[in-house]
N, C-alpha and C. Protein backbone atom coordinates (compact mmCIF):
# COMPACT_ATOMS: atom_id res chain seq x y z
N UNK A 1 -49.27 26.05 16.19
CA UNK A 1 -48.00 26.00 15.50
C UNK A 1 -47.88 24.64 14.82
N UNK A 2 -47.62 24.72 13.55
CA UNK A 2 -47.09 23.48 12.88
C UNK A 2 -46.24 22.94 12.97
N UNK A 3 -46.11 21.73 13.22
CA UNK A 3 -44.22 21.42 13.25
C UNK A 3 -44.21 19.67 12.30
N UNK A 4 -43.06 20.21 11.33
CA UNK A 4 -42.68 19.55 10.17
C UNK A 4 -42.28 17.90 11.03
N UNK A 5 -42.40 16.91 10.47
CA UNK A 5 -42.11 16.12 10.58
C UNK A 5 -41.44 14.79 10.11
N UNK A 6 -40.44 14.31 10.66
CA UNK A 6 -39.60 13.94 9.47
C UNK A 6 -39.27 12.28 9.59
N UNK A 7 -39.35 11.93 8.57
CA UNK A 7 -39.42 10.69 8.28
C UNK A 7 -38.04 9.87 7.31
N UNK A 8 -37.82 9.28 8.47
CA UNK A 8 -36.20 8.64 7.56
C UNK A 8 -36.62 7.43 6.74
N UNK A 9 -36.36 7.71 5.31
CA UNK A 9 -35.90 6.98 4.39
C UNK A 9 -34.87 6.26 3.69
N UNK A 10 -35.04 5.50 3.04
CA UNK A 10 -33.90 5.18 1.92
C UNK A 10 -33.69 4.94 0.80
N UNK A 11 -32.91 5.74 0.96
CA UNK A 11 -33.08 6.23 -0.99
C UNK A 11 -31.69 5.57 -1.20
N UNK A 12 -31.66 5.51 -2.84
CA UNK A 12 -30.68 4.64 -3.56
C UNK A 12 -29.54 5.53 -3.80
N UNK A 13 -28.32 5.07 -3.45
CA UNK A 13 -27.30 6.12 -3.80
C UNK A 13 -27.24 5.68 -5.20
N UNK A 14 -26.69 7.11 -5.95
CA UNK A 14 -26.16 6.76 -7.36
C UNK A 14 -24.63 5.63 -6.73
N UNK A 15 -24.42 4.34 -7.75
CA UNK A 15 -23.80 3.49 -7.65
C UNK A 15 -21.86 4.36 -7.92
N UNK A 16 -22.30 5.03 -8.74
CA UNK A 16 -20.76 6.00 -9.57
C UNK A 16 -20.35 7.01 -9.33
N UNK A 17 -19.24 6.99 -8.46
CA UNK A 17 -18.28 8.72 -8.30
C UNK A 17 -19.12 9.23 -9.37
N UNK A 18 -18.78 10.85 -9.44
CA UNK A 18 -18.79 11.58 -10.23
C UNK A 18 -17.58 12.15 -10.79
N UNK A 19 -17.22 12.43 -11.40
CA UNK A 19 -15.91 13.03 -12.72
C UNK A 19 -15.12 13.53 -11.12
N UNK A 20 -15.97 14.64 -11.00
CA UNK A 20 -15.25 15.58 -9.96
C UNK A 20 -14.75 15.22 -8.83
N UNK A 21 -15.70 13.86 -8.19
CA UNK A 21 -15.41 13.10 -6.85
C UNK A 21 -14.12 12.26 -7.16
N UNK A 22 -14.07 12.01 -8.22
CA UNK A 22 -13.21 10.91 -8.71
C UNK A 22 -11.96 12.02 -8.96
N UNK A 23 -12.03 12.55 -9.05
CA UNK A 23 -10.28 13.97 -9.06
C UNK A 23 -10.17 13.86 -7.87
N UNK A 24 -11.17 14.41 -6.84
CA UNK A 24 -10.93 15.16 -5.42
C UNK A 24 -10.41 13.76 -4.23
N UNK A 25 -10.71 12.55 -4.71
CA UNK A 25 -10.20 10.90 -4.63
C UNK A 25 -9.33 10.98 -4.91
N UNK A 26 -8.72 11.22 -5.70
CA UNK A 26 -7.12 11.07 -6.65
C UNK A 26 -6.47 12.21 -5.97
N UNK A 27 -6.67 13.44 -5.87
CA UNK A 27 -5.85 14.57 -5.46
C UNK A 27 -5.66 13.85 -3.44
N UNK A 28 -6.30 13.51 -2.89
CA UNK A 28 -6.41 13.24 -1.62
C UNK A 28 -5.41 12.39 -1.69
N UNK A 29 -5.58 11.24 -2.41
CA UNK A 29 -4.74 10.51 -2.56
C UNK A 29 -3.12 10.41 -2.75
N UNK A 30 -3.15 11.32 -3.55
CA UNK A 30 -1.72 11.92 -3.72
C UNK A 30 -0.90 12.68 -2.82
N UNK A 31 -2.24 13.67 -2.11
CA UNK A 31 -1.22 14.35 -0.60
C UNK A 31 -0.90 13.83 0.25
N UNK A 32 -1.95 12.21 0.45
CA UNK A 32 -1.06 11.44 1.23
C UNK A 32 0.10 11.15 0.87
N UNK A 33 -0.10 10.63 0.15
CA UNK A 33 1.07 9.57 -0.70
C UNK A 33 2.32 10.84 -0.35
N UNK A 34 2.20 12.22 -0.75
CA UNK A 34 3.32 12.97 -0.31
C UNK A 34 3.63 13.36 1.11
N UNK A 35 2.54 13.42 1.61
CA UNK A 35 2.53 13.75 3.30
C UNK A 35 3.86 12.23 3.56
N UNK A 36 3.37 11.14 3.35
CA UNK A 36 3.96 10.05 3.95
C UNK A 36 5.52 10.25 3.28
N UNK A 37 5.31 10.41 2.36
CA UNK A 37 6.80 10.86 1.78
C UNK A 37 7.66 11.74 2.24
N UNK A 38 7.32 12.92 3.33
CA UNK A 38 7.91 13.96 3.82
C UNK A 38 8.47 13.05 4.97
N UNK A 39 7.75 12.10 5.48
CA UNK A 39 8.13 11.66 7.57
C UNK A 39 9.85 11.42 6.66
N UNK A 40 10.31 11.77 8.56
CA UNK A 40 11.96 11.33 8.11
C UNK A 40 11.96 10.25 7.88
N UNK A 41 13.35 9.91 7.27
CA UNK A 41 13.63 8.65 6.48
C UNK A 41 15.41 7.97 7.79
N UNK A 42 15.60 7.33 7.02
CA UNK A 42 16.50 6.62 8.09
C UNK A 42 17.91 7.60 8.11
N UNK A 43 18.52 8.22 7.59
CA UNK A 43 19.44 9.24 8.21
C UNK A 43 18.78 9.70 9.15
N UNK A 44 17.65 10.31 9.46
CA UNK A 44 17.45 11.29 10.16
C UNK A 44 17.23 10.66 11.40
N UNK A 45 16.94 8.94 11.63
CA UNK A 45 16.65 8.59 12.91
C UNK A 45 17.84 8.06 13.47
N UNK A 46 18.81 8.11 12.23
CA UNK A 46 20.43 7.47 12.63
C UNK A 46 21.36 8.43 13.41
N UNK A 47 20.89 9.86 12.67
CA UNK A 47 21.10 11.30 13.56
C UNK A 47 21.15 11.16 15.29
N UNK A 48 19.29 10.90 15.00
CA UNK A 48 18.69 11.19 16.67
C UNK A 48 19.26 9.89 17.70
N UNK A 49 19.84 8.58 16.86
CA UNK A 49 20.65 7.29 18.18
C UNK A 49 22.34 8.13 18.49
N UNK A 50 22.94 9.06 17.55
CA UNK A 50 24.01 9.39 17.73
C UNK A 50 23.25 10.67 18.94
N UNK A 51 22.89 11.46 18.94
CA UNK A 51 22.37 12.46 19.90
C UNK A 51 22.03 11.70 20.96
N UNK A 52 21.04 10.64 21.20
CA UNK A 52 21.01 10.18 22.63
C UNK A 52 22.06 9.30 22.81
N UNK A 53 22.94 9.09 21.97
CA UNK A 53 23.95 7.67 23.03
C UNK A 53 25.22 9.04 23.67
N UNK A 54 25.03 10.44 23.50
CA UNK A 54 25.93 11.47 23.80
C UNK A 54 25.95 11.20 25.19
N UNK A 55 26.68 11.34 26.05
CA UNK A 55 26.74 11.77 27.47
C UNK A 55 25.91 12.75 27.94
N UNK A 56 25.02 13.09 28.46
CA UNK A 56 24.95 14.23 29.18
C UNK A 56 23.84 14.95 27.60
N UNK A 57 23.54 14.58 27.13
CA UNK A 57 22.54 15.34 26.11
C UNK A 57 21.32 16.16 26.31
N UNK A 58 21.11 15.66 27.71
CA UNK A 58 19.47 15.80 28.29
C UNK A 58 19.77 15.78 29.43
N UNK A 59 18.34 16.48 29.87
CA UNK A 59 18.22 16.47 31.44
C UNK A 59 17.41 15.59 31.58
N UNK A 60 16.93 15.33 32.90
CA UNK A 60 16.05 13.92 33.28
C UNK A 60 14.57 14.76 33.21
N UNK A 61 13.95 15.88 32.93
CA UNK A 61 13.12 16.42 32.62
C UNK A 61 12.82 16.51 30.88
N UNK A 62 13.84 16.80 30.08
CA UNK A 62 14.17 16.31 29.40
C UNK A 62 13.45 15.36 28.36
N UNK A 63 14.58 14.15 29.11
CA UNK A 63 14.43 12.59 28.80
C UNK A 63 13.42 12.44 29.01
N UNK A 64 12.24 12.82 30.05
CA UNK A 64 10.62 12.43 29.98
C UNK A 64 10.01 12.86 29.08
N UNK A 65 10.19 13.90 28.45
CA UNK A 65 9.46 14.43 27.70
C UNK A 65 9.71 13.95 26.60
N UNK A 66 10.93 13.73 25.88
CA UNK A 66 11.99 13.04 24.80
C UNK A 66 10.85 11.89 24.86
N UNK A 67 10.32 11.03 26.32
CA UNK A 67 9.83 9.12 25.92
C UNK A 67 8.85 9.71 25.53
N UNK A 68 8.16 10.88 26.00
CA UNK A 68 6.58 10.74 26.08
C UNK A 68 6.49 11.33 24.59
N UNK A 69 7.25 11.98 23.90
CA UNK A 69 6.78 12.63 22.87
C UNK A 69 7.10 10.75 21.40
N UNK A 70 8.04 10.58 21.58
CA UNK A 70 8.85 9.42 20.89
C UNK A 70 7.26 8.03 21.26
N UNK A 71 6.93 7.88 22.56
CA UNK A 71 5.71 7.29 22.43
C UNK A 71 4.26 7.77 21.56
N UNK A 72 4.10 8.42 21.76
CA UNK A 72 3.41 9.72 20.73
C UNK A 72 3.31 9.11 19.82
N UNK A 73 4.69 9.43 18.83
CA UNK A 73 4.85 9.28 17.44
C UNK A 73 4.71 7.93 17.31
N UNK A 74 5.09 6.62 18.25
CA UNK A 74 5.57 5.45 18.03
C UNK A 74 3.64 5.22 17.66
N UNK A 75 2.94 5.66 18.86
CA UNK A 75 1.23 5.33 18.69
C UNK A 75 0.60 5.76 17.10
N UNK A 76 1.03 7.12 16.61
CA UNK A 76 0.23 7.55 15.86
C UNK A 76 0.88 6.90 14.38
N UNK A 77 2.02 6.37 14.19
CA UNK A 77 2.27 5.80 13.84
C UNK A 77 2.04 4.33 13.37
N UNK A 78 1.68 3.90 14.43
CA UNK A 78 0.82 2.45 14.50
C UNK A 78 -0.44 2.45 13.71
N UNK A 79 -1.10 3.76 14.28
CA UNK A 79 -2.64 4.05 13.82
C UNK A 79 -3.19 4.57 12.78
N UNK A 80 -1.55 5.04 12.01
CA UNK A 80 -1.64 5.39 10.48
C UNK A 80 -1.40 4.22 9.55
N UNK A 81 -0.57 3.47 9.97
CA UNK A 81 -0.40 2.10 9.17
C UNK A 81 -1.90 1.32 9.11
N UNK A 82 -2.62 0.98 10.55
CA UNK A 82 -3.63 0.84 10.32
C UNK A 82 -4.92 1.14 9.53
N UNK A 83 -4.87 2.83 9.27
CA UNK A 83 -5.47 3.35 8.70
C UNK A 83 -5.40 2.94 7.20
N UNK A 84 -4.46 2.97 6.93
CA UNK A 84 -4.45 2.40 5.39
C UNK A 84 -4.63 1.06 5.39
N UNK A 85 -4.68 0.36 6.12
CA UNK A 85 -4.88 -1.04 6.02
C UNK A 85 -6.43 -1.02 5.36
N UNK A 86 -6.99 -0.37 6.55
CA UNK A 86 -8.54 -0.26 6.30
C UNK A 86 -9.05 0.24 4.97
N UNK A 87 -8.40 1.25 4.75
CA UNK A 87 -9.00 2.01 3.81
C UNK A 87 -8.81 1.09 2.43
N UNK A 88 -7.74 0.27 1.97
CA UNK A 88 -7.22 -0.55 1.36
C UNK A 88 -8.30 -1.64 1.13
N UNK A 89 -8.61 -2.32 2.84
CA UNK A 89 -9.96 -3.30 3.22
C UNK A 89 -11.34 -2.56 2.52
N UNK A 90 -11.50 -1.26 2.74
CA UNK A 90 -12.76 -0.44 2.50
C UNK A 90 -12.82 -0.44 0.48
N UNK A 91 -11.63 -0.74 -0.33
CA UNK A 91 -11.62 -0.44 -1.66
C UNK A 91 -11.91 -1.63 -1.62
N UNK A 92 -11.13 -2.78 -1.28
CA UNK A 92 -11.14 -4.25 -2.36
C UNK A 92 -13.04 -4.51 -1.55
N UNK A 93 -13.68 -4.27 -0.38
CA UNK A 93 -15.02 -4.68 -0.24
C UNK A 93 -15.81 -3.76 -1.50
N UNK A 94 -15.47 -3.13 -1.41
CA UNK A 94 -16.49 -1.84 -2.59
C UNK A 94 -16.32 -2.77 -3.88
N UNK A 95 -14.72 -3.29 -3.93
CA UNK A 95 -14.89 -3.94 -5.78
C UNK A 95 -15.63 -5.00 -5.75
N UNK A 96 -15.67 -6.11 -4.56
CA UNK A 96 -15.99 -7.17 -4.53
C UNK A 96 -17.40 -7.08 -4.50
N UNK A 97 -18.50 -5.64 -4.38
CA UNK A 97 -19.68 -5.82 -4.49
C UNK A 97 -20.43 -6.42 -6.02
């Protein structure tokens, strides 16, 4: 039995998006840009301090679930800001080549 054998190289990337990469860049770009545009905005978190300062709003089963989900968001949150940091870091290194 023959068996192929394979040998890692390196080859030169073409240096230039292509037309099409360079849309499907731009369109990505934009659903963020709208995705981030959908998260609530400050009515809606001014809403949720009038709902918990209520008396009696929640149960203490509840309220755990209320921190753990509110930590959640507070993390992924963090890790989306980050994300663009990078990606931001990842453009200006690409220009500066």
């Amino acid at each position: 039995m023959k068996r192929k054998k394979f040998v890692a190289t390196l080859a030169k990337s073409n240096p230039e998006a292509s037309a099409d990469q360079v849309q499907r860049f731009e369109r990505k770009l934009r659903e963020v840009k709208q995705a981030v545009a959908n998260l609530p905005g400050e009515e809606y978190h001014a809403e949720l301090l009038k709902i918990v300062r209520r008396a009696g709003w929640t149960t203490l089963a509840e309220g755990i679930f209320f921190e753990a989900l509110a930590e959640s968001i507070l993390a992924h949150t963090r890790d989306l800001a980050q994300l663009h940091q990078r990606l931001k870091a990842a453009f200006e290194a690409v220009q500066g080549e």
